[in-house]
C-alpha atoms as a PDB file:
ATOM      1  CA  UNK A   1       0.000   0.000   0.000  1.00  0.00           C
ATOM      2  CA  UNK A   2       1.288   3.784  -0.726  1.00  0.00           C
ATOM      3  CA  UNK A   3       1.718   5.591   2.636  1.00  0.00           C
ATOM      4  CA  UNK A   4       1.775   9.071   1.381  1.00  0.00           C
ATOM      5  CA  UNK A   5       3.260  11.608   4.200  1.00  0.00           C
ATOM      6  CA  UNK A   6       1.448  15.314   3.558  1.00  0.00           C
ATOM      7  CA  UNK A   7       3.367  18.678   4.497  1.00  0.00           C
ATOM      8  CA  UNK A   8       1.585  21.301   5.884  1.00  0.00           C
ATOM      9  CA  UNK A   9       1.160  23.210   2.489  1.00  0.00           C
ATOM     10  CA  UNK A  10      -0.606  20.453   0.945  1.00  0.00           C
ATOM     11  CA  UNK A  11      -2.991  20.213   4.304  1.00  0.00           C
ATOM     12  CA  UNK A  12      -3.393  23.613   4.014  1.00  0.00           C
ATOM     13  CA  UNK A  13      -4.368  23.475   0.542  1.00  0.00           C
ATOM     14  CA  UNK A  14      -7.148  20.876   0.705  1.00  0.00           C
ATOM     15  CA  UNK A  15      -9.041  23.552   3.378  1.00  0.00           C
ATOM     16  CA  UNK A  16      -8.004  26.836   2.082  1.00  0.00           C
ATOM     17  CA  UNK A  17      -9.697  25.886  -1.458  1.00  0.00           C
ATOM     18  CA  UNK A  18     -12.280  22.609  -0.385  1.00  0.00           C
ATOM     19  CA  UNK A  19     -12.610  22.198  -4.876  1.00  0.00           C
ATOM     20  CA  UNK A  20      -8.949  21.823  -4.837  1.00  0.00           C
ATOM     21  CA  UNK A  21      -7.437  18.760  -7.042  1.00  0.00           C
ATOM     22  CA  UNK A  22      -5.600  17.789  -3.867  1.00  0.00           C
ATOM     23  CA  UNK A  23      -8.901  16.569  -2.043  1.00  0.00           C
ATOM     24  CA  UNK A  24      -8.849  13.638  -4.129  1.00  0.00           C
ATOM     25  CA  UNK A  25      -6.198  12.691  -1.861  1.00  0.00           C
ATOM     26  CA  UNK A  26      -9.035  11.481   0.385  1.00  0.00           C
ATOM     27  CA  UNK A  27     -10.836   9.494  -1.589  1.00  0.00           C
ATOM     28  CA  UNK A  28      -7.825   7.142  -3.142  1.00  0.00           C
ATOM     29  CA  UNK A  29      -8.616   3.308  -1.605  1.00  0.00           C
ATOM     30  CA  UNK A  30      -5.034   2.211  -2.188  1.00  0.00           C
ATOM     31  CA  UNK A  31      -3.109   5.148  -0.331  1.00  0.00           C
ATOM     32  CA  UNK A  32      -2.877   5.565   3.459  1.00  0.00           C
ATOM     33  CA  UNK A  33      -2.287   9.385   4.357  1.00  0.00           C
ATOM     34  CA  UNK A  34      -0.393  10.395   7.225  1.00  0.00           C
ATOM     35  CA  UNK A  35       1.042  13.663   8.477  1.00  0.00           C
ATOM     36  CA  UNK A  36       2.607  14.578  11.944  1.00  0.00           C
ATOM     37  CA  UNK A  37       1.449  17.160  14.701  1.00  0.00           C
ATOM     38  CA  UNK A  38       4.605  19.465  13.520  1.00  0.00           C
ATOM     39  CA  UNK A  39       2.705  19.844  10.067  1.00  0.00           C
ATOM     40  CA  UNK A  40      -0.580  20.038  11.268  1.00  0.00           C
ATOM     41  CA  UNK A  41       0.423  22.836  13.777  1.00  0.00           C
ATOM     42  CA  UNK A  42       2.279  24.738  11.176  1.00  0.00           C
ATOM     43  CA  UNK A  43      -0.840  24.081   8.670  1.00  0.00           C
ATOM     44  CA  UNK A  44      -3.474  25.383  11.690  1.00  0.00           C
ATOM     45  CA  UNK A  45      -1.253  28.482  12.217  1.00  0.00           C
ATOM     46  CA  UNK A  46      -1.802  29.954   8.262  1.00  0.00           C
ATOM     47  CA  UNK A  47      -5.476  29.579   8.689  1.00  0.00           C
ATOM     48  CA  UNK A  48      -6.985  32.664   9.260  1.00  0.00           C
ATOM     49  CA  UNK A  49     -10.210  31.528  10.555  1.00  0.00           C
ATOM     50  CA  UNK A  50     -12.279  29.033  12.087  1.00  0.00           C
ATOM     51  CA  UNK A  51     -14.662  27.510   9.055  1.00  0.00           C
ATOM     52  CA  UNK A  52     -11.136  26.046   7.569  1.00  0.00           C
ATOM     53  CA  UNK A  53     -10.052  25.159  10.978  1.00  0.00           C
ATOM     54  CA  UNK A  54     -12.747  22.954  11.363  1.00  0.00           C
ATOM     55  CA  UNK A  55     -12.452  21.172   8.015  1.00  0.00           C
ATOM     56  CA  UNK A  56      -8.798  20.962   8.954  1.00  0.00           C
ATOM     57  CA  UNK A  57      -9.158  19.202  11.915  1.00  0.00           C
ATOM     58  CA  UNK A  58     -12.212  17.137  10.163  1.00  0.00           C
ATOM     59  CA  UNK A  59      -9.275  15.807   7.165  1.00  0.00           C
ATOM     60  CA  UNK A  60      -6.594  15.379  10.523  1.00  0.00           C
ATOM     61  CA  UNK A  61      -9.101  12.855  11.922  1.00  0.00           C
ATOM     62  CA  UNK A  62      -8.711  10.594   8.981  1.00  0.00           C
ATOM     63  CA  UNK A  63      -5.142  10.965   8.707  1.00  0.00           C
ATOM     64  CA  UNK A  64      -2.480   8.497  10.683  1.00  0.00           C
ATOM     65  CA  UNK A  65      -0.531  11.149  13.019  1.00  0.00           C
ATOM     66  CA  UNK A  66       3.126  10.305  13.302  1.00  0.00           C
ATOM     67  CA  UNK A  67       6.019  11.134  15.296  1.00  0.00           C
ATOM     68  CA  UNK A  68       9.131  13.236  14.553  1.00  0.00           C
ATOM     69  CA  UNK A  69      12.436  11.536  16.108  1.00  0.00           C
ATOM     70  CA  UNK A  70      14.600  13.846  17.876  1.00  0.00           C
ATOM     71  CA  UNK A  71      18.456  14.505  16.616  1.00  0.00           C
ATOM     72  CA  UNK A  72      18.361  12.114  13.489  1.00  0.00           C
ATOM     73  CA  UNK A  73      20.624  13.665  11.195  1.00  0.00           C
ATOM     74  CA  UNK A  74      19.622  13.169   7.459  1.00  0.00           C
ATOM     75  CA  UNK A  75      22.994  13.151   5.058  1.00  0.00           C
ATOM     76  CA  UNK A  76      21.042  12.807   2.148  1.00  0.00           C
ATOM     77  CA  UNK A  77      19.603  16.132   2.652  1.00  0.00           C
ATOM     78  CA  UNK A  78      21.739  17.778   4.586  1.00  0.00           C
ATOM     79  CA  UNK A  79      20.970  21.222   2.408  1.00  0.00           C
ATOM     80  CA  UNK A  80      17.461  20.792   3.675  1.00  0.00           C
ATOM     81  CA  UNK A  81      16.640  24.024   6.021  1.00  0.00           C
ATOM     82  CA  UNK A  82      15.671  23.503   9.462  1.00  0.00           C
ATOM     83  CA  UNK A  83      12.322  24.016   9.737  1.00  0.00           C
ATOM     84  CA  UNK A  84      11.569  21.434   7.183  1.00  0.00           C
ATOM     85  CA  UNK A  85      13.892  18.763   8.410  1.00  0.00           C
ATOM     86  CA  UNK A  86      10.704  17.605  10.991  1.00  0.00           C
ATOM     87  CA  UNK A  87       8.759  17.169   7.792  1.00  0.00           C
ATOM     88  CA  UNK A  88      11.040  14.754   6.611  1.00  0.00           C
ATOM     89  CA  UNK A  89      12.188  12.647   9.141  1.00  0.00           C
ATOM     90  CA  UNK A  90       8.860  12.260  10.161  1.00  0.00           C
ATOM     91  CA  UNK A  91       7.976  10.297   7.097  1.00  0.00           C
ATOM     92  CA  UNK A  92      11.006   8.927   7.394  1.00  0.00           C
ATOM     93  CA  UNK A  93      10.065   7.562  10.731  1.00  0.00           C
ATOM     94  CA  UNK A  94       6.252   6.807   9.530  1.00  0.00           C
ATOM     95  CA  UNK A  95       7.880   4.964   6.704  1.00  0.00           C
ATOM     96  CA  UNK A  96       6.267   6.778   4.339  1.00  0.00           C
ATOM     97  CA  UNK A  97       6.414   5.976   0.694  1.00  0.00           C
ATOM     98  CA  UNK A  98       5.916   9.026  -0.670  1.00  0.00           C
ATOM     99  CA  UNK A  99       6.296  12.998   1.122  1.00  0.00           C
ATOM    100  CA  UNK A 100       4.301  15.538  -1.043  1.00  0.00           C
ATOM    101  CA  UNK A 101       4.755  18.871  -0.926  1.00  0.00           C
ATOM    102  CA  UNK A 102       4.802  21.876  -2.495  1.00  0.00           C
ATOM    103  CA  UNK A 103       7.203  23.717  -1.200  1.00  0.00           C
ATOM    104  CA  UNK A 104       9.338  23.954  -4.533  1.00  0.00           C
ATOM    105  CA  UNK A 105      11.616  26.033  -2.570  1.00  0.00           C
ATOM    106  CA  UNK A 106      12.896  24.006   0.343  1.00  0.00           C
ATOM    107  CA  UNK A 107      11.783  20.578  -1.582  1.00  0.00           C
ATOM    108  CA  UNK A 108      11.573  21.218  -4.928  1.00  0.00           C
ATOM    109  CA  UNK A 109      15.932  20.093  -5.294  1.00  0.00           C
ATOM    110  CA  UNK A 110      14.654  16.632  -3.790  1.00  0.00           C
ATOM    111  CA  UNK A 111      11.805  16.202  -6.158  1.00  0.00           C
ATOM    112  CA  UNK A 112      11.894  12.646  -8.039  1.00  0.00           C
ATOM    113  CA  UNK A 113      14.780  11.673  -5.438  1.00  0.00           C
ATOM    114  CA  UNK A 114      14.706   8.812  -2.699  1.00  0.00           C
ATOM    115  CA  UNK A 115      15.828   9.556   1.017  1.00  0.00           C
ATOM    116  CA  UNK A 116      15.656   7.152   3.181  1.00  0.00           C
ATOM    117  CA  UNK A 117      13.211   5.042   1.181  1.00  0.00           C
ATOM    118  CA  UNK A 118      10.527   7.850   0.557  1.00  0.00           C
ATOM    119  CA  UNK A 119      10.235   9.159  -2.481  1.00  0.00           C
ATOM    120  CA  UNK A 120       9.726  12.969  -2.514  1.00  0.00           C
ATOM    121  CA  UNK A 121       7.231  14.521  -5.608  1.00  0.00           C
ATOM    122  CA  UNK A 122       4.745  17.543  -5.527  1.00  0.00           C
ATOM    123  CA  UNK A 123       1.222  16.488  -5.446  1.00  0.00           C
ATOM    124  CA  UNK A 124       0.856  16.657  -9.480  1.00  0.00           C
ATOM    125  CA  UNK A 125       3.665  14.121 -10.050  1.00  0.00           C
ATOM    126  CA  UNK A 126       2.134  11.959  -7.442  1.00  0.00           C
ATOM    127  CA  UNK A 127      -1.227  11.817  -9.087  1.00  0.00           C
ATOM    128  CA  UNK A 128       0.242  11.101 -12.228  1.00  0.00           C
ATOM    129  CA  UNK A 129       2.152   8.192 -10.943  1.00  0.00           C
ATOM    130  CA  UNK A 130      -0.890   6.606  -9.144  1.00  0.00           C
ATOM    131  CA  UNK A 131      -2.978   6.366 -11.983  1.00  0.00           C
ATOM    132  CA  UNK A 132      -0.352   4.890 -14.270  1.00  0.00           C
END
């Protein structure tokens, strides 16, 4: 089964615009979505109000919630900033198949690459490679 690990910009995404692409995400039998509390925190804090709160925490409830392991140093992506290390190791430590995000920025060099056995895409490439 995919295990697909979701940043917080792709959790905020599927509440800031509910007729987003990304909600399919939901409704895929085959893949198992998780996310930790770091990305679900940073997701909650760009919401400006309480209606996408709530849908928030409605898509959280369906979502496995995993941990982030402390001090794990990650050589293959060692120009990874700080802030977004958490994201990573946390699928890491989920054992994630895939982490999408869209954070081209901080990401986007690690896009189509492998760390640690989870294969890093934006959400586009993902859907493309499910429904090959």
């Amino acid at each position: 089964m995919v295990r697909a690990f979701l940043d917080a910009n792709v959790l905020f995404s599927a509440v800031y615009r509910p007729d987003a692409g990304i909600r399919r995400l939901w409704r895929i039998a085959t893949v198992r979505l998780l996310t930790s509390a770091y990305a679900a925190e940073e997701a909650r804090r760009n919401l400006d109000n309480a209606e996408p709160r709530a849908d928030l925490e409605t898509l959280l409830a369906s979502l496995e919630i995993v941990g982030t392991p402390a001090d794990r140093r990650i050589p293959a992506a060692r120009k990874l900033p700080d802030k977004d290390r958490p994201i990573l190791l946390a699928a890491i430590e989920g054992r994630a198949t895939h982490l999408l995000s869209g954070d081209v920025e901080h990401f986007g060099p690690y896009y189509g690459r492998t760390v640690e056995g989870v294969l890093i895409l934006p959400p586009a490439d993902f859907f493309r490679s499910i429904s090959r």
